[in-house]
N, C-alpha and C. Protein backbone atom coordinates (compact mmCIF):
# COMPACT_ATOMS: atom_id res chain seq x y z
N UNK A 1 -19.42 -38.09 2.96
CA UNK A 1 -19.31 -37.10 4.01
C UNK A 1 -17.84 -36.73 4.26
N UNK A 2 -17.06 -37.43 4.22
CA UNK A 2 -15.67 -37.05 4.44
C UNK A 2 -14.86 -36.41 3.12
N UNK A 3 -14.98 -36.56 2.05
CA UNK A 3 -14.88 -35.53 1.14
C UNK A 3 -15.47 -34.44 1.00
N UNK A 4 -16.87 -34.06 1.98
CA UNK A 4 -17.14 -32.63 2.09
C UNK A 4 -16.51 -32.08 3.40
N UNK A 5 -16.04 -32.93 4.17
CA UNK A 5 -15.28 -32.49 5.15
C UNK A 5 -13.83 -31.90 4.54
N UNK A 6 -13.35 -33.02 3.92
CA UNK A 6 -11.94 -32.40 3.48
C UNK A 6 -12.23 -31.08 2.35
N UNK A 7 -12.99 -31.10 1.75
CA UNK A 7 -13.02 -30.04 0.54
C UNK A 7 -13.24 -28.71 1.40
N UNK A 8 -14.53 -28.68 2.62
CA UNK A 8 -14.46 -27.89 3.21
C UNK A 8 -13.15 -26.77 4.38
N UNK A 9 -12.19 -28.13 4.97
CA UNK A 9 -11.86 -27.86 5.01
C UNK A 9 -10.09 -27.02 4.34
N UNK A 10 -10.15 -27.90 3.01
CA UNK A 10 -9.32 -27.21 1.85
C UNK A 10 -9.75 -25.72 1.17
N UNK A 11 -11.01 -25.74 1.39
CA UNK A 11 -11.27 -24.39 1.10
C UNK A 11 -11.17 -22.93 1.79
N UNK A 12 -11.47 -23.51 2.86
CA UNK A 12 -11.23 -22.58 4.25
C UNK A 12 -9.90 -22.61 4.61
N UNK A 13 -8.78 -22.96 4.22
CA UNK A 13 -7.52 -22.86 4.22
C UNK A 13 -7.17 -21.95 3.30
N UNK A 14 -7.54 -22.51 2.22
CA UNK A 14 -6.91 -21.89 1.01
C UNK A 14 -7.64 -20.25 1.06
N UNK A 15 -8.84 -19.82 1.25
CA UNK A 15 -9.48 -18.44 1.56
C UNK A 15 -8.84 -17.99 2.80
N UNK A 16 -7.82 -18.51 3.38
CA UNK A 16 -7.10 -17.84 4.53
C UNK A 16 -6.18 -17.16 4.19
N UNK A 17 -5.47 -18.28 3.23
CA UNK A 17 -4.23 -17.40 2.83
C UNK A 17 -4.12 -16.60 1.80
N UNK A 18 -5.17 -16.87 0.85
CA UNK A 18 -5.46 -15.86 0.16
C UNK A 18 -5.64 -14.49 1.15
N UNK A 19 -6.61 -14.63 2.10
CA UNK A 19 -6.76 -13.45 2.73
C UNK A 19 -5.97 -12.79 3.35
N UNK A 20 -5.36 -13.87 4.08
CA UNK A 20 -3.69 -13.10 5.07
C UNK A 20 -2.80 -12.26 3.87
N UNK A 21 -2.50 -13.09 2.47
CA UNK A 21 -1.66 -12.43 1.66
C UNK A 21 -2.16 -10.94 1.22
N UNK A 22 -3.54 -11.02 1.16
CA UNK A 22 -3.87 -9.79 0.90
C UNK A 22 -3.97 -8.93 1.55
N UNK A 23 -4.08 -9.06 3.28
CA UNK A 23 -3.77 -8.25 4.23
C UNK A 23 -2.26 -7.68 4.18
N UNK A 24 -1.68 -8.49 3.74
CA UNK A 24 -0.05 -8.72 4.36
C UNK A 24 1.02 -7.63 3.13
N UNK A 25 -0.30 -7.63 2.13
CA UNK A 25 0.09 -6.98 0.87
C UNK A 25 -0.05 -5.52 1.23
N UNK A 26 -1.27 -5.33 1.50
CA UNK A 26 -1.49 -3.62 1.64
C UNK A 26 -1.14 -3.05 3.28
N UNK A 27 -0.54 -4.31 3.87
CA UNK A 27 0.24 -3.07 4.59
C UNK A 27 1.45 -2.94 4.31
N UNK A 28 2.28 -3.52 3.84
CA UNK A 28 3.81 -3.24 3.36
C UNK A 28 3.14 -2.34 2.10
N UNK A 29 2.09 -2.62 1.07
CA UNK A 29 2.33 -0.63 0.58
C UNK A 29 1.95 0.23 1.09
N UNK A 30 1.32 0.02 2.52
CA UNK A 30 0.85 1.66 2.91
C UNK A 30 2.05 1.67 3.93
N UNK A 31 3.05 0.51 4.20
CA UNK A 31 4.25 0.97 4.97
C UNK A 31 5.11 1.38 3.82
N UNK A 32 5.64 1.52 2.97
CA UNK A 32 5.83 1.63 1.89
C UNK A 32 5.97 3.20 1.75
N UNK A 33 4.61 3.40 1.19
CA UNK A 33 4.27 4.64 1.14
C UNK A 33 4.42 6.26 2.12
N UNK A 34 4.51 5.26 3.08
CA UNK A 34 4.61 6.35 4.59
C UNK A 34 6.27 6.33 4.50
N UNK A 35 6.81 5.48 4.23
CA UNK A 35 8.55 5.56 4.23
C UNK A 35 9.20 6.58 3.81
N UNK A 36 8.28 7.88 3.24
CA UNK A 36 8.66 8.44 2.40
C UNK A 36 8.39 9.66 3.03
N UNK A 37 7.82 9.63 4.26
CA UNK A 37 7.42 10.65 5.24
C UNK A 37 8.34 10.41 6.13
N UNK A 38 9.77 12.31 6.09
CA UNK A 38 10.19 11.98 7.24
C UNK A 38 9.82 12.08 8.68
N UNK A 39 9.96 12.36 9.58
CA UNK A 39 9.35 12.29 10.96
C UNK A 39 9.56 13.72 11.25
N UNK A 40 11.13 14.19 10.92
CA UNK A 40 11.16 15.60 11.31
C UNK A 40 10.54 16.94 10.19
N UNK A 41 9.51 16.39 9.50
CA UNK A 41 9.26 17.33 8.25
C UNK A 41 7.80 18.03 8.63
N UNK A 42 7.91 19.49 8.70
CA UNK A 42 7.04 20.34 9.38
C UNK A 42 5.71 20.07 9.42
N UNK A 43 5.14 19.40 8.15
CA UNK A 43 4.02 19.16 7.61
C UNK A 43 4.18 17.48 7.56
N UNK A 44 4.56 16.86 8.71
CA UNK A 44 4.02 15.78 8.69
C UNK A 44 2.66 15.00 8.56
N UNK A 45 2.07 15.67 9.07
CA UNK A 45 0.32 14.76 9.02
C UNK A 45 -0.03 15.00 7.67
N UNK A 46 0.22 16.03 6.99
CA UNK A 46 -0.53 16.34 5.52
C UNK A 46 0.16 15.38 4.40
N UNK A 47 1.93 15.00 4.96
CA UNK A 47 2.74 14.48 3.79
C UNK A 47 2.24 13.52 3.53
N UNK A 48 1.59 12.23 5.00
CA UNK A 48 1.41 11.55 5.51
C UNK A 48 -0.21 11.31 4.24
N UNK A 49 -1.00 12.34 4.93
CA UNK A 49 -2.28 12.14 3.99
C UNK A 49 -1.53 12.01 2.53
N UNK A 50 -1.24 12.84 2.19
CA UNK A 50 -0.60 12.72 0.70
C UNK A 50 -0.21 11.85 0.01
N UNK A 51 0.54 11.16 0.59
CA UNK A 51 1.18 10.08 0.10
C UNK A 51 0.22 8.89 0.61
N UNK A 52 -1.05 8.81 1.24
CA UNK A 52 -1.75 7.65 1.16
C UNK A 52 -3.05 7.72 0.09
N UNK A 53 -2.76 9.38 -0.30
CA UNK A 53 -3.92 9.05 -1.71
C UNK A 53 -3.29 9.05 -2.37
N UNK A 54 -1.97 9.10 -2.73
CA UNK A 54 -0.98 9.05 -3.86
C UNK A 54 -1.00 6.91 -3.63
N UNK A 55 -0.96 6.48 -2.94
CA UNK A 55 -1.25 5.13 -3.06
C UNK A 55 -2.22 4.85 -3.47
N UNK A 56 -3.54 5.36 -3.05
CA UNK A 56 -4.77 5.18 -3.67
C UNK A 56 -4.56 5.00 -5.31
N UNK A 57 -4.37 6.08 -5.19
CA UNK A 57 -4.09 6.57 -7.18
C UNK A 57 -3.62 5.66 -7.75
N UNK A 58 -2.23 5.19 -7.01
CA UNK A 58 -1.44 4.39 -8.11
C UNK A 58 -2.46 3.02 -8.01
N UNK A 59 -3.04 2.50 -6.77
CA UNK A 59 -4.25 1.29 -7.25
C UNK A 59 -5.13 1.89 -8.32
N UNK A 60 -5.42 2.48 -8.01
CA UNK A 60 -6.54 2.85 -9.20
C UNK A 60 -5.97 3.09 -10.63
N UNK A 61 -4.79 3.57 -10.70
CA UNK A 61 -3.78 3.17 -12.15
C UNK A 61 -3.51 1.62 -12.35
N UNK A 62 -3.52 0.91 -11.39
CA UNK A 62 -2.68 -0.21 -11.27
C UNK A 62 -1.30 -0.62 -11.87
N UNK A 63 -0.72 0.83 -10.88
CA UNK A 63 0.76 0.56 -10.92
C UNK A 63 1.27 -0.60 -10.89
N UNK A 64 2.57 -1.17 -11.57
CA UNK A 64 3.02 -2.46 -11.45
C UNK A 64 3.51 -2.48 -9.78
N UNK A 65 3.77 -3.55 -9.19
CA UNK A 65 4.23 -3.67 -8.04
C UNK A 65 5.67 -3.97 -7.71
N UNK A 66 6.46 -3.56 -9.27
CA UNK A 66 7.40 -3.27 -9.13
C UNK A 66 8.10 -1.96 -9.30
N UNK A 67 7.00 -1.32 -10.07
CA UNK A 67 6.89 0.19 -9.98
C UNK A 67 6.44 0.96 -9.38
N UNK A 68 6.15 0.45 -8.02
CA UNK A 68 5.06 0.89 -7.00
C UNK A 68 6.70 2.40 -5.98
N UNK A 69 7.72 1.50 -5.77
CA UNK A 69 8.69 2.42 -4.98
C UNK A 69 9.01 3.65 -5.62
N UNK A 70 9.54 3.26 -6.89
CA UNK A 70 9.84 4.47 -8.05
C UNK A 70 8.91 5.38 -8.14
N UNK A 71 7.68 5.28 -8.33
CA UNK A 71 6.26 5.76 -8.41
C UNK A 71 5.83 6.72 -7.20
N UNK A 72 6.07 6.23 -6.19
CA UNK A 72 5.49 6.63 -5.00
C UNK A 72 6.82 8.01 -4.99
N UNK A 73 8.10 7.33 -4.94
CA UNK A 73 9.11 8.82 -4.29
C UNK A 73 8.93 9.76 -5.81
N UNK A 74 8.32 9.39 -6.71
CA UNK A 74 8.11 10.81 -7.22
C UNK A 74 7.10 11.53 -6.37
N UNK A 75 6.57 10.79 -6.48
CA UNK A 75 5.31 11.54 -5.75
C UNK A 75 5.77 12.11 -4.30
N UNK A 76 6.46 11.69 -3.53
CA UNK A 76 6.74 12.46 -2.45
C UNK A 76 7.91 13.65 -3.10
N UNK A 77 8.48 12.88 -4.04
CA UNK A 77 9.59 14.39 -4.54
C UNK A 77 8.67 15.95 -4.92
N UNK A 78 7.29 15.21 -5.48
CA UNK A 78 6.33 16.51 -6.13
C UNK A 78 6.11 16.92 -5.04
N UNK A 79 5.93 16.08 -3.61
CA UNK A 79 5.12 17.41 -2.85
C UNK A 79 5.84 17.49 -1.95
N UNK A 80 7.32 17.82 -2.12
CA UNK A 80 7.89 18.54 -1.19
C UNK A 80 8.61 19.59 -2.18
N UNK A 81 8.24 19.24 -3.72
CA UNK A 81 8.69 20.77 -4.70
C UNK A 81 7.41 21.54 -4.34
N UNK A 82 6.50 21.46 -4.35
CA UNK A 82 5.15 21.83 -4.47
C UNK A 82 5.17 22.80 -3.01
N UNK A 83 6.16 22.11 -1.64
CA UNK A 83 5.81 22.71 -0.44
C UNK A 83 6.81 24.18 -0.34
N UNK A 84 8.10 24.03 -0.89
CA UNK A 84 8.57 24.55 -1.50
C UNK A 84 8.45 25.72 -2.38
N UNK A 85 7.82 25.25 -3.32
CA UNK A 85 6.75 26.75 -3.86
C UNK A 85 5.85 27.13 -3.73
N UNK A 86 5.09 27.15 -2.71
CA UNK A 86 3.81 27.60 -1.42
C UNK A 86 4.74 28.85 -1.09
């Protein structure tokens, strides 16, 4: 009984921090991602959308996560050329 106590509770530790890390992960890239939205830029709410399916995308590429910054300010560079030629 006390080795299902301890295993239990080694497991339920260890699925914590797994979980916190993975919380802790996707909000520094969707803070990340928004960094790239300035505050005074006319079309804030849309840049804003933009650049959180431009995060989407790059998960679904599975951008490296060291190529995640480089990656992303193109992508905000495209859509402020893009707003630009509207």
């Amino acid at each position: 009984m006390d080795y299902f106590i301890i295993a239990i509770a080694t497991l339920s530790g260890l699925y914590f921090h797994w979980w916190l890390y993975v919380r802790i992960k996707r909000w520094s890239n969707r803070d990340l991602a928004l960094s790239f939205v300035e505050h005074e830029h006319p079309e804030q709410q849309l840049k804003q959308d933009y650049m959180l399916k431009q995060l989407e995308l790059a998960q679904q590429q599975k951008v490296a996560h060291k190529q995640l910054p480089k990656w992303l300010e193109q992508a905000a560079h495209a859509f402020d050329q893009q707003q630009r030629n509207s």
